[in-house]
N, C-alpha and C. Protein backbone atom coordinates (compact mmCIF):
# COMPACT_ATOMS: atom_id res chain seq x y z
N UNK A 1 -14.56 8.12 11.17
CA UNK A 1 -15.00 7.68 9.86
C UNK A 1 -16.06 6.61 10.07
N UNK A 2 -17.45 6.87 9.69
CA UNK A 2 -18.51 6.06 9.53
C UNK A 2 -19.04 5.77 8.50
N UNK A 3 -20.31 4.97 8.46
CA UNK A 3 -21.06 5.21 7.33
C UNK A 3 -21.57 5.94 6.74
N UNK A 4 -21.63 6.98 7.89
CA UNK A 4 -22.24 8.58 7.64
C UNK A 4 -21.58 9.36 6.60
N UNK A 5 -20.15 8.86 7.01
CA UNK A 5 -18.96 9.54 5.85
C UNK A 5 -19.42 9.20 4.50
N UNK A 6 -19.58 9.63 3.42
CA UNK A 6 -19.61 9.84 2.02
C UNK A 6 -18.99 8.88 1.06
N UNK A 7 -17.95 9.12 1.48
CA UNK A 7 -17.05 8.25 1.61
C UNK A 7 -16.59 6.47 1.87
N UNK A 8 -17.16 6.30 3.07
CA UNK A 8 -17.23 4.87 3.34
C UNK A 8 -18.45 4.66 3.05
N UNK A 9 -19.47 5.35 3.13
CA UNK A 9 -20.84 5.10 2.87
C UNK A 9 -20.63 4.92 1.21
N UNK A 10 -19.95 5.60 -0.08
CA UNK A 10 -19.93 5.14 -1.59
C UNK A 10 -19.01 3.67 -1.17
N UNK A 11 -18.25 3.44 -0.46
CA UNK A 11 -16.94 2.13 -0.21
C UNK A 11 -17.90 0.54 -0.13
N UNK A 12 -18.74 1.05 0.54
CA UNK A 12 -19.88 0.10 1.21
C UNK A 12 -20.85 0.01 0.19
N UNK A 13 -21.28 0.92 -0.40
CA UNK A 13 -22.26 0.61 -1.14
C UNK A 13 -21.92 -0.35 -2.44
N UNK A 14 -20.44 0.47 -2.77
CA UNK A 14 -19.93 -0.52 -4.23
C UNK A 14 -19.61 -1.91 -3.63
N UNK A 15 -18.86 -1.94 -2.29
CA UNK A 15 -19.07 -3.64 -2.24
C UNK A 15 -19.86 -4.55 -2.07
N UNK A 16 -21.02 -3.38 -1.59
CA UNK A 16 -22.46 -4.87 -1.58
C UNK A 16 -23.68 -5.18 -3.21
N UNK A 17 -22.69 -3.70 -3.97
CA UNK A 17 -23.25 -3.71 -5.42
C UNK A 17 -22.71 -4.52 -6.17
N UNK A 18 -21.60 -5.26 -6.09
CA UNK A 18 -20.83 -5.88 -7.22
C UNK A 18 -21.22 -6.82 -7.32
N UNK A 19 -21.53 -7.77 -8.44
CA UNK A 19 -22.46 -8.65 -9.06
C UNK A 19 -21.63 -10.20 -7.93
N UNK A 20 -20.74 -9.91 -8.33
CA UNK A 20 -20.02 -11.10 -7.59
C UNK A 20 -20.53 -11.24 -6.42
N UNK A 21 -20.06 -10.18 -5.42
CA UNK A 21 -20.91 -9.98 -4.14
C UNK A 21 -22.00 -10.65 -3.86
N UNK A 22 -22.88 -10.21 -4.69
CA UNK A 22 -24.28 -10.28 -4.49
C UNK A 22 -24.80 -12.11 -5.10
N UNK A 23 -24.13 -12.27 -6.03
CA UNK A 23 -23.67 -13.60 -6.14
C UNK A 23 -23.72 -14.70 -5.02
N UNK A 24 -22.77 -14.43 -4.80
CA UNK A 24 -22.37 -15.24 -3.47
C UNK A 24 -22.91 -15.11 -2.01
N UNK A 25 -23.39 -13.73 -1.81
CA UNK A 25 -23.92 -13.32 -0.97
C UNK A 25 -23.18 -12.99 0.37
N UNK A 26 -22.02 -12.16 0.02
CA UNK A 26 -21.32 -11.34 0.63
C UNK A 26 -21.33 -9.69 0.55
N UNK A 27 -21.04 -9.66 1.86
CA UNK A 27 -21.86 -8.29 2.63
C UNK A 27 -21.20 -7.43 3.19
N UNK A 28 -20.86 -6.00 3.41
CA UNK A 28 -20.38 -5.26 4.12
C UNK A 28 -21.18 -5.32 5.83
N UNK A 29 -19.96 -5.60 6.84
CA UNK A 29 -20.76 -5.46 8.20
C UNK A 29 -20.38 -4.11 8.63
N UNK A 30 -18.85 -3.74 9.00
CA UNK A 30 -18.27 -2.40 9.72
C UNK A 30 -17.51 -2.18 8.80
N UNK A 31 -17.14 -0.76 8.67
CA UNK A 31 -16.24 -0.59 8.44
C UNK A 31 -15.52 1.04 9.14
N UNK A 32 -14.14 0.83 9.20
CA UNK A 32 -13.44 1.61 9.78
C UNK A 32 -12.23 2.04 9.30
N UNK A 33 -11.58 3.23 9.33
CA UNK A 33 -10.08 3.11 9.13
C UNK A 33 -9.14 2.17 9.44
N UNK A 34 -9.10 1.53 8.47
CA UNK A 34 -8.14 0.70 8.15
C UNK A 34 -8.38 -0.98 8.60
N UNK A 35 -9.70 -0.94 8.86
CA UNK A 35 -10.39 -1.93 9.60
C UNK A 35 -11.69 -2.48 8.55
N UNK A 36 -12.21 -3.33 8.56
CA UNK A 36 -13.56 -3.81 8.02
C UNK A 36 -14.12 -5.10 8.41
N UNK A 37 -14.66 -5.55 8.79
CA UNK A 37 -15.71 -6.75 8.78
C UNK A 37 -16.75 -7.12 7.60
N UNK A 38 -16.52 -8.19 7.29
CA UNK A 38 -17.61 -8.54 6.15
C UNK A 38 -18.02 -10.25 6.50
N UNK A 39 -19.54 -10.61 6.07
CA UNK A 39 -20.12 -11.63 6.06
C UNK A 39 -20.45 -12.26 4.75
N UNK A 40 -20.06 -13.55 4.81
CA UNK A 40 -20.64 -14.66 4.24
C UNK A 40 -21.87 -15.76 4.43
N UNK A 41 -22.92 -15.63 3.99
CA UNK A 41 -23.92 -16.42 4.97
C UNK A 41 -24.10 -17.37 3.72
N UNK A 42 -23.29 -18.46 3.84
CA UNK A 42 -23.00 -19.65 3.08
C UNK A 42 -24.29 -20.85 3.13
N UNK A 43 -24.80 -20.94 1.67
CA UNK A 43 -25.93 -22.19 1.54
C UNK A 43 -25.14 -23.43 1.00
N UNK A 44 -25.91 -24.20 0.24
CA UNK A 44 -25.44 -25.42 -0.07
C UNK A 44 -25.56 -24.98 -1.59
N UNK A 45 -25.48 -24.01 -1.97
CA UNK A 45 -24.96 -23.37 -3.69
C UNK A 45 -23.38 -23.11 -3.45
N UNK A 46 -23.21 -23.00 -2.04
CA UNK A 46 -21.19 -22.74 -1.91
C UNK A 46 -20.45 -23.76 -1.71
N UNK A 47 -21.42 -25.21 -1.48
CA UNK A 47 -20.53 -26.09 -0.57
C UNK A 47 -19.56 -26.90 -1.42
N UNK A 48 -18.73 -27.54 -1.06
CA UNK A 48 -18.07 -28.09 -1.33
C UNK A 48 -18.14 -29.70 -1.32
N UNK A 49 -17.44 -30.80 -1.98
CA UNK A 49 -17.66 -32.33 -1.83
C UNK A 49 -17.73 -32.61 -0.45
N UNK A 50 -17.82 -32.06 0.72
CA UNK A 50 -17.77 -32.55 2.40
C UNK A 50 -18.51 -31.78 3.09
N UNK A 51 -19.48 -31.11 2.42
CA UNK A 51 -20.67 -29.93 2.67
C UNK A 51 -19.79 -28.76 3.13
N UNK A 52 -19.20 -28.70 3.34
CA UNK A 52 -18.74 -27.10 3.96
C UNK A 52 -18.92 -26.63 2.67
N UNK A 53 -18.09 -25.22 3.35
CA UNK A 53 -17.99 -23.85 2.38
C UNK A 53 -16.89 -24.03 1.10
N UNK A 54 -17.04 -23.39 0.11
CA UNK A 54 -16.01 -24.11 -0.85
C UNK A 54 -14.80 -23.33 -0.86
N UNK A 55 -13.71 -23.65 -0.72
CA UNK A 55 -12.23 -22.47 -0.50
C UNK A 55 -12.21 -21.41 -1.17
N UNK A 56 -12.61 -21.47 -2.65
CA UNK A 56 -12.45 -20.27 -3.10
C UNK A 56 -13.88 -19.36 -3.01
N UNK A 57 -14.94 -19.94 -2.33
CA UNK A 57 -16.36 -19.12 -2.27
C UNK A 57 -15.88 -18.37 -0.76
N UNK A 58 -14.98 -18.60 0.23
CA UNK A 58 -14.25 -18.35 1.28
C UNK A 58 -13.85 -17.03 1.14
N UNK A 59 -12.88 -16.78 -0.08
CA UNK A 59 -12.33 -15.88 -0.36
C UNK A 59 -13.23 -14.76 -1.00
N UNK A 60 -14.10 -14.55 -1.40
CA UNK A 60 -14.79 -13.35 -1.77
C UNK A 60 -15.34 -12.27 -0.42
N UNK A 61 -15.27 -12.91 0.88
CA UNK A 61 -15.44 -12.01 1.66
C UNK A 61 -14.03 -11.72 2.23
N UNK A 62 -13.03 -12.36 1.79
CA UNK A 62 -11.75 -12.03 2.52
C UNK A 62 -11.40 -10.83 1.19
N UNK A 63 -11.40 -10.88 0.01
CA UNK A 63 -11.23 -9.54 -0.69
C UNK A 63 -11.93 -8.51 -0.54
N UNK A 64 -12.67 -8.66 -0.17
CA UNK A 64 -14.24 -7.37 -0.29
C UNK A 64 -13.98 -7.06 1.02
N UNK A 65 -13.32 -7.39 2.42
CA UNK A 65 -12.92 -6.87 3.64
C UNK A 65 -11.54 -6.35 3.57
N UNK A 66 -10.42 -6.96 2.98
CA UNK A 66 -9.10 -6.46 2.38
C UNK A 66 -9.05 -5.16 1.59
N UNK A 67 -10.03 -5.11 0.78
CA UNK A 67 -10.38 -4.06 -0.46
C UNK A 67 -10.96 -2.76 0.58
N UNK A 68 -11.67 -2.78 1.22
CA UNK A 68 -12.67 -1.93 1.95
C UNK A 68 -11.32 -1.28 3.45
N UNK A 69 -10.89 -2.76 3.90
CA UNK A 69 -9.25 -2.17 5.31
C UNK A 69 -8.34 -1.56 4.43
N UNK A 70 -7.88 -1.25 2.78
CA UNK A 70 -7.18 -1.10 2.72
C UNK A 70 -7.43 0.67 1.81
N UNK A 71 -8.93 0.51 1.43
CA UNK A 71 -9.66 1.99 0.78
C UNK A 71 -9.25 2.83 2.02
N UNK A 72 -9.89 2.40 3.19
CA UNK A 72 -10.15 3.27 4.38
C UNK A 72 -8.77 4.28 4.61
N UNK A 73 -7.85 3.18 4.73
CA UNK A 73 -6.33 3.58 5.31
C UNK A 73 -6.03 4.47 4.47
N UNK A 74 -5.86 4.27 2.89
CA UNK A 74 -5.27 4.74 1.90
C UNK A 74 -6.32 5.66 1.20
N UNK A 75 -7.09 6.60 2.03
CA UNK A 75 -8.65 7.34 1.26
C UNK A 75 -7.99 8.17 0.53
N UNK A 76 -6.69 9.16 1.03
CA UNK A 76 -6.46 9.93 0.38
C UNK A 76 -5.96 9.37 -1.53
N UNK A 77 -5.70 8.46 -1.57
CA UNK A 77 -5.22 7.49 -2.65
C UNK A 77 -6.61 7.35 -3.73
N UNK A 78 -7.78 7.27 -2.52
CA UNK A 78 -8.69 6.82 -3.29
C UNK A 78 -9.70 8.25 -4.16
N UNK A 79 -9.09 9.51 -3.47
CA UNK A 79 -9.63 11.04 -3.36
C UNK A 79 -8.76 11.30 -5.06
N UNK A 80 -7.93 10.84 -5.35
CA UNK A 80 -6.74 11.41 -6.01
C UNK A 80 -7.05 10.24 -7.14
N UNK A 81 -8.26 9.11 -7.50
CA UNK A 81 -8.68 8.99 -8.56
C UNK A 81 -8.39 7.16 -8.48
N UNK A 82 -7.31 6.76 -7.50
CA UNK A 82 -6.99 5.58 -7.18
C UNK A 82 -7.61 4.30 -6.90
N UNK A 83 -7.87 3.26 -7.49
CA UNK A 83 -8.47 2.41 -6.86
C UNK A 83 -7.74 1.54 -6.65
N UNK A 84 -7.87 -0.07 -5.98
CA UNK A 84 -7.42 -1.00 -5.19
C UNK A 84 -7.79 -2.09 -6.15
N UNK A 85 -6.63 -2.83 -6.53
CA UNK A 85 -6.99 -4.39 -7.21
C UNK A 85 -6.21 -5.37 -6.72
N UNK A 86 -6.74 -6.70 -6.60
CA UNK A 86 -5.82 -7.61 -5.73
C UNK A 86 -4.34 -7.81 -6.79
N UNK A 87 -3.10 -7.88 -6.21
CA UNK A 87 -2.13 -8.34 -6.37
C UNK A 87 -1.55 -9.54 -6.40
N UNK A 88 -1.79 -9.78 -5.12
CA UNK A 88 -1.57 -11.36 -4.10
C UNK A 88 -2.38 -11.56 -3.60
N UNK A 89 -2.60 -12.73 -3.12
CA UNK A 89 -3.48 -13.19 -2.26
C UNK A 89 -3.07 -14.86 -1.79
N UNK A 90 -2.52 -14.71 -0.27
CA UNK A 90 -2.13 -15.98 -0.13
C UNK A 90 -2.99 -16.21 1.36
N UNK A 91 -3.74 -17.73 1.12
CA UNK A 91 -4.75 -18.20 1.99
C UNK A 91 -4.61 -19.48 2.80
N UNK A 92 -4.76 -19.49 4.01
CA UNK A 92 -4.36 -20.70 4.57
C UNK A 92 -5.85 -21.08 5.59
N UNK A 93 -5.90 -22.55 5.02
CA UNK A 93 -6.78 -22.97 5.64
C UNK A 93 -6.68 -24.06 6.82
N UNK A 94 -7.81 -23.69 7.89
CA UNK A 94 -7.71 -24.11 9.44
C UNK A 94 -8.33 -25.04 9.92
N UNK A 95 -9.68 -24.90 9.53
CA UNK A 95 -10.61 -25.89 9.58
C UNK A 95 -11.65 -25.95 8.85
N UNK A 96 -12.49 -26.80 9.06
CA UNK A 96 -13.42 -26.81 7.63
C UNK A 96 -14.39 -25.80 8.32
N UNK A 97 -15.14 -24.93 6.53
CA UNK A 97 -16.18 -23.49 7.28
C UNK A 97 -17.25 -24.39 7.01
N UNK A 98 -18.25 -23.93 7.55
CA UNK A 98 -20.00 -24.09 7.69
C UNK A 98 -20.74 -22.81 8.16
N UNK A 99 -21.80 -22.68 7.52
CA UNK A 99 -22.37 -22.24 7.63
C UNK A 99 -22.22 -20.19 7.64
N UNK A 100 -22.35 -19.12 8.53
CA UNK A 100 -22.05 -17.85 8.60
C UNK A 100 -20.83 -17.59 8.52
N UNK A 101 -19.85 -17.27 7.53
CA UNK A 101 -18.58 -16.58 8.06
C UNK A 101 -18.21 -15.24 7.69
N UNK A 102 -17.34 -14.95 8.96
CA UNK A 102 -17.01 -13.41 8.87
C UNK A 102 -15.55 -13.66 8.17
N UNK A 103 -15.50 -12.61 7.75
CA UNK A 103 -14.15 -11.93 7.30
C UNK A 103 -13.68 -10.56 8.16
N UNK A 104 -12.38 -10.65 8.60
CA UNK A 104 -12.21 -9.42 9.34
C UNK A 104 -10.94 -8.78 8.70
N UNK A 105 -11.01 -7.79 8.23
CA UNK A 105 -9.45 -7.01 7.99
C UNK A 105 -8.71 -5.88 8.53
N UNK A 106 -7.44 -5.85 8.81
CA UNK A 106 -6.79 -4.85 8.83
C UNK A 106 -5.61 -4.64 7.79
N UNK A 107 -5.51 -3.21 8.27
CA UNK A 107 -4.01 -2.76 7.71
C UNK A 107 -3.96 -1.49 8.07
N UNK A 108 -2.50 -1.81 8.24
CA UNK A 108 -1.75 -1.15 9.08
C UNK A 108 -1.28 0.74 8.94
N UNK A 109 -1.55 1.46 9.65
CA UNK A 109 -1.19 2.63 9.38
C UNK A 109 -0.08 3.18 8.66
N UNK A 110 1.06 2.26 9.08
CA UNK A 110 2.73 2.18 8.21
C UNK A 110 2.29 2.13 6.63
N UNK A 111 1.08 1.89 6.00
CA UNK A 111 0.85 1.44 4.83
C UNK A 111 0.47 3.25 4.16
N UNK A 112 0.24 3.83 5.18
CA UNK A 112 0.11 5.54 4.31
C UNK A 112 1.53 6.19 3.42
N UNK A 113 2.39 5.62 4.84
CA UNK A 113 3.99 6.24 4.53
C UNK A 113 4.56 5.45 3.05
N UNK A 114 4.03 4.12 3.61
CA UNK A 114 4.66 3.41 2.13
C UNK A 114 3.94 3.45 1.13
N UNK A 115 3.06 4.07 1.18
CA UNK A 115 2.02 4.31 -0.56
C UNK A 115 3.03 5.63 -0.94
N UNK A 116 2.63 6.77 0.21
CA UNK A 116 3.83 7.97 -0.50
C UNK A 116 4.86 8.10 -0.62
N UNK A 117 5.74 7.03 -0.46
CA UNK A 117 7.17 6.66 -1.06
C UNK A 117 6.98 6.38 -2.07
N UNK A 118 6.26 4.83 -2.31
CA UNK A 118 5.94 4.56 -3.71
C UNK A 118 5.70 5.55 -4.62
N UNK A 119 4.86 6.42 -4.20
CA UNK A 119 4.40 7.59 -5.38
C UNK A 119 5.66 8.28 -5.62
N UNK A 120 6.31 8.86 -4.87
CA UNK A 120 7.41 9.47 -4.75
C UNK A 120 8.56 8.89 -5.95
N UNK A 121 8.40 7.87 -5.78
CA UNK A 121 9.69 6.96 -7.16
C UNK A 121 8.87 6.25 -7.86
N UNK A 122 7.80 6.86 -8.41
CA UNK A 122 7.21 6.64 -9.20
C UNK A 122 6.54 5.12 -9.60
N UNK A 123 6.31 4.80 -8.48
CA UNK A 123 5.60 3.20 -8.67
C UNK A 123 4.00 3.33 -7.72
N UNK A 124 3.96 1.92 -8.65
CA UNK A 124 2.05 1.90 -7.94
C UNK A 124 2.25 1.58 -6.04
N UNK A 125 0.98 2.50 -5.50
CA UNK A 125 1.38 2.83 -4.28
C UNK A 125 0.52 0.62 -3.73
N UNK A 126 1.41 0.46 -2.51
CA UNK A 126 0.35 -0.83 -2.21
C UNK A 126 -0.14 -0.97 -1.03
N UNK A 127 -1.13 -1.84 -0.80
CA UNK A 127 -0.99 -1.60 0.69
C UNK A 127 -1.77 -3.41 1.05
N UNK A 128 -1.12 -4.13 2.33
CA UNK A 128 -1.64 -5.12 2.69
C UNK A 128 -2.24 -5.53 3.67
N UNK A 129 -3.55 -6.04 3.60
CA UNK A 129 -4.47 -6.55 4.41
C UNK A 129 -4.31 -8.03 5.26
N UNK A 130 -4.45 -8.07 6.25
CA UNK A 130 -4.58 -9.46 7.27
C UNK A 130 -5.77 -9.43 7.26
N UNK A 131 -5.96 -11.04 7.01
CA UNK A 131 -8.01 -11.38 7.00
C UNK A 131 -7.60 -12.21 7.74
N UNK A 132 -8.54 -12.23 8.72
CA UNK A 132 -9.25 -13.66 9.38
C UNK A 132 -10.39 -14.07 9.21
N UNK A 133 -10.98 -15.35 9.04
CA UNK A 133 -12.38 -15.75 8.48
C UNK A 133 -12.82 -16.91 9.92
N UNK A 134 -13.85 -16.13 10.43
CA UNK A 134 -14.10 -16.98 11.62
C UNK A 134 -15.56 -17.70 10.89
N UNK A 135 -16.06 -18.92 11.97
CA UNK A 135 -17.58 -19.25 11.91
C UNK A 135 -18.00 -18.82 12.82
N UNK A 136 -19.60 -19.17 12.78
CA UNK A 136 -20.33 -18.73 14.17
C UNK A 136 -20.06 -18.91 14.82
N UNK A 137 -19.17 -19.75 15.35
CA UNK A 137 -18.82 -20.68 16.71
C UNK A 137 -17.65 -19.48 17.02
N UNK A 138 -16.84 -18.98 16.21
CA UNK A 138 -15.61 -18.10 16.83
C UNK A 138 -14.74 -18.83 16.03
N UNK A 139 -14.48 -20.10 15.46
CA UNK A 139 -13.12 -20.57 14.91
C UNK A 139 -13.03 -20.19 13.76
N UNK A 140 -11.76 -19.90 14.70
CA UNK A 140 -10.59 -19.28 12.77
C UNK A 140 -10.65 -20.22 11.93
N UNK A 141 -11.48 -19.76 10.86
CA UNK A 141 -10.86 -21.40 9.88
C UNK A 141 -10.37 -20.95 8.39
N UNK A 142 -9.68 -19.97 8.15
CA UNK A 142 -8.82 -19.68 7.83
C UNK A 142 -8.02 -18.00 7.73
N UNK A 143 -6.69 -17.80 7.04
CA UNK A 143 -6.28 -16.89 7.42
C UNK A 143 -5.95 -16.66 6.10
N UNK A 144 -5.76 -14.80 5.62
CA UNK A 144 -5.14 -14.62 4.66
C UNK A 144 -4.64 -13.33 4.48
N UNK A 145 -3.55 -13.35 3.51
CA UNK A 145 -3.00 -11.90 3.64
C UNK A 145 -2.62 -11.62 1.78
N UNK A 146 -3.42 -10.45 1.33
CA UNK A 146 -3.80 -9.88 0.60
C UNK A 146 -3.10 -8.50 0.42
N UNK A 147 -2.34 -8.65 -0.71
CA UNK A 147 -1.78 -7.56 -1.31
C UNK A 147 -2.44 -6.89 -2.26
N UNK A 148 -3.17 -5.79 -2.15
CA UNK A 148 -3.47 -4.21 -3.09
C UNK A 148 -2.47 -3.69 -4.00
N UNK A 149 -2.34 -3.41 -5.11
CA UNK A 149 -1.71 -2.64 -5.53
C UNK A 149 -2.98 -1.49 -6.12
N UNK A 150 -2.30 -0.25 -6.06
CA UNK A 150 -3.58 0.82 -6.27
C UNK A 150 -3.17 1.72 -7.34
N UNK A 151 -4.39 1.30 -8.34
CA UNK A 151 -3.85 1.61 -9.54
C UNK A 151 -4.53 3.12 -10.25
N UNK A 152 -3.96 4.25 -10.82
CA UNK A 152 -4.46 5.13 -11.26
C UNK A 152 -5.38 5.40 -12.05
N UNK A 153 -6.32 5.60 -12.53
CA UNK A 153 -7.61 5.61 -13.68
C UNK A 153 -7.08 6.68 -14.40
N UNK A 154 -5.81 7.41 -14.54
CA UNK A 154 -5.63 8.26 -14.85
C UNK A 154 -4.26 7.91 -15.88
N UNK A 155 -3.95 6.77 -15.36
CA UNK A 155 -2.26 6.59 -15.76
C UNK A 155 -1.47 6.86 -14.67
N UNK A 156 -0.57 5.56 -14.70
CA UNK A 156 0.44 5.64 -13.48
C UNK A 156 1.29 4.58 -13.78
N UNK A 157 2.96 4.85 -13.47
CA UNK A 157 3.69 3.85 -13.84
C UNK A 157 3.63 2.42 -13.43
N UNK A 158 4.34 1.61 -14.21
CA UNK A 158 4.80 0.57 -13.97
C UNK A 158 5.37 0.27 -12.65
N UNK A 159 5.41 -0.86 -11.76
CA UNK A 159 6.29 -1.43 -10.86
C UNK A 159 6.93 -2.58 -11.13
C-alpha cells in the first residue's frame, strides 16, 4: 500500500486538504498500513507564552497521523462507507517542542478483528492509534494515544 494506491493517495490528499491542516500547516509525510508519519513545521503563529509550540497546535499532527494509522488498518471499514472521528484523545507532554515536529502513528493489526466484532454486535467499530511527536533533534516531546470510533454515513448503531 502506497501513494500509488487510490486509496491512500484520496487518505493523503483529504488530510493535507482540510482547512485546519492547512491552517496550521500540517502535512502528510508516509503513509502505510497501519502506520503514518506527519509534519508540523511550527512558526511563531503556534507558539506559546515560552516560544515553543503551543500544546494544543501539537495535536493537529498527532490526529491527522492517528486518523490516516488508523484509515490504513481499517480500509476495508473505510470501502464500506466508514469514516474515522476522534473519540479520545489523551496527551502527555515531555519536553518543550520547537521548531519541526513529526508525528508518528501506529495501530495495531488486532484492531481489524476488533472492528468486526464490534460490527458483529452491532456497535461502532474502533480502532487506536499510538503517536509519538519528536523534534528535529529526535526528542520525544510528547506522547499520545487516540481513540477512533468509525462512524457510518449511512447509519449505524449506538455504543
Amino acid at each position: 500500500m502506497t501513494a500509488d494506491d487510490p486509496v491512500v493517495a484520496g487518505l493523503i490528499e483529504l488530510g493535507d486538504a482540510l482547512p485546519f491542516n492547512q491552517h496550521l500547516g500540517a502535512e502528510v509525510v508516509t503513509v502505510a498500513p497501519g502506520r503514518c508519519r506527519t509534519r508540523l513545521r511550527a512558526d511563531e503563529r503556534l507558539a506559546n507564552h515560552l516560544g515553543g509550540v503551543h500544546a494544543i497546535a501539537e495535536l493537529a499532527p498527532v490526529e491527522l497521523a492517528g486518523a490516516l494509522a488508523a484509515s490504513t488498518r481499517l480500509r476495508a471499514l473505510l470501502q464500506r462507507g466508514f469514516v474515522p472521528v476522534v473519540r479520545d484523545l489523551a496527551a502527555s507532554y515531555h519536553a518543550p517542542a520547537e521548531g519541526e515536529l513529526t508525528a508518528t502513528a501506529t495501530v495495531g493489526e488486532d484492531a481489524v478483528a476488533a472492528a468486526d466484532a464490534a460490527l458483529e454486535a452491532g456497535l461502532r467499530p474502533r480502532a487506536v492509534a499510538q503517536v509519538e511527536v519528536t523534534d528535529a533533534a529526535g526528542t520525544v516531546v510528547a506522547t499520545a494515544q487516540v481513540t477512533f470510533t468509525f462512524l457510518d454515513m449511512g447509519g449505524s448503531s449506538d455504543d
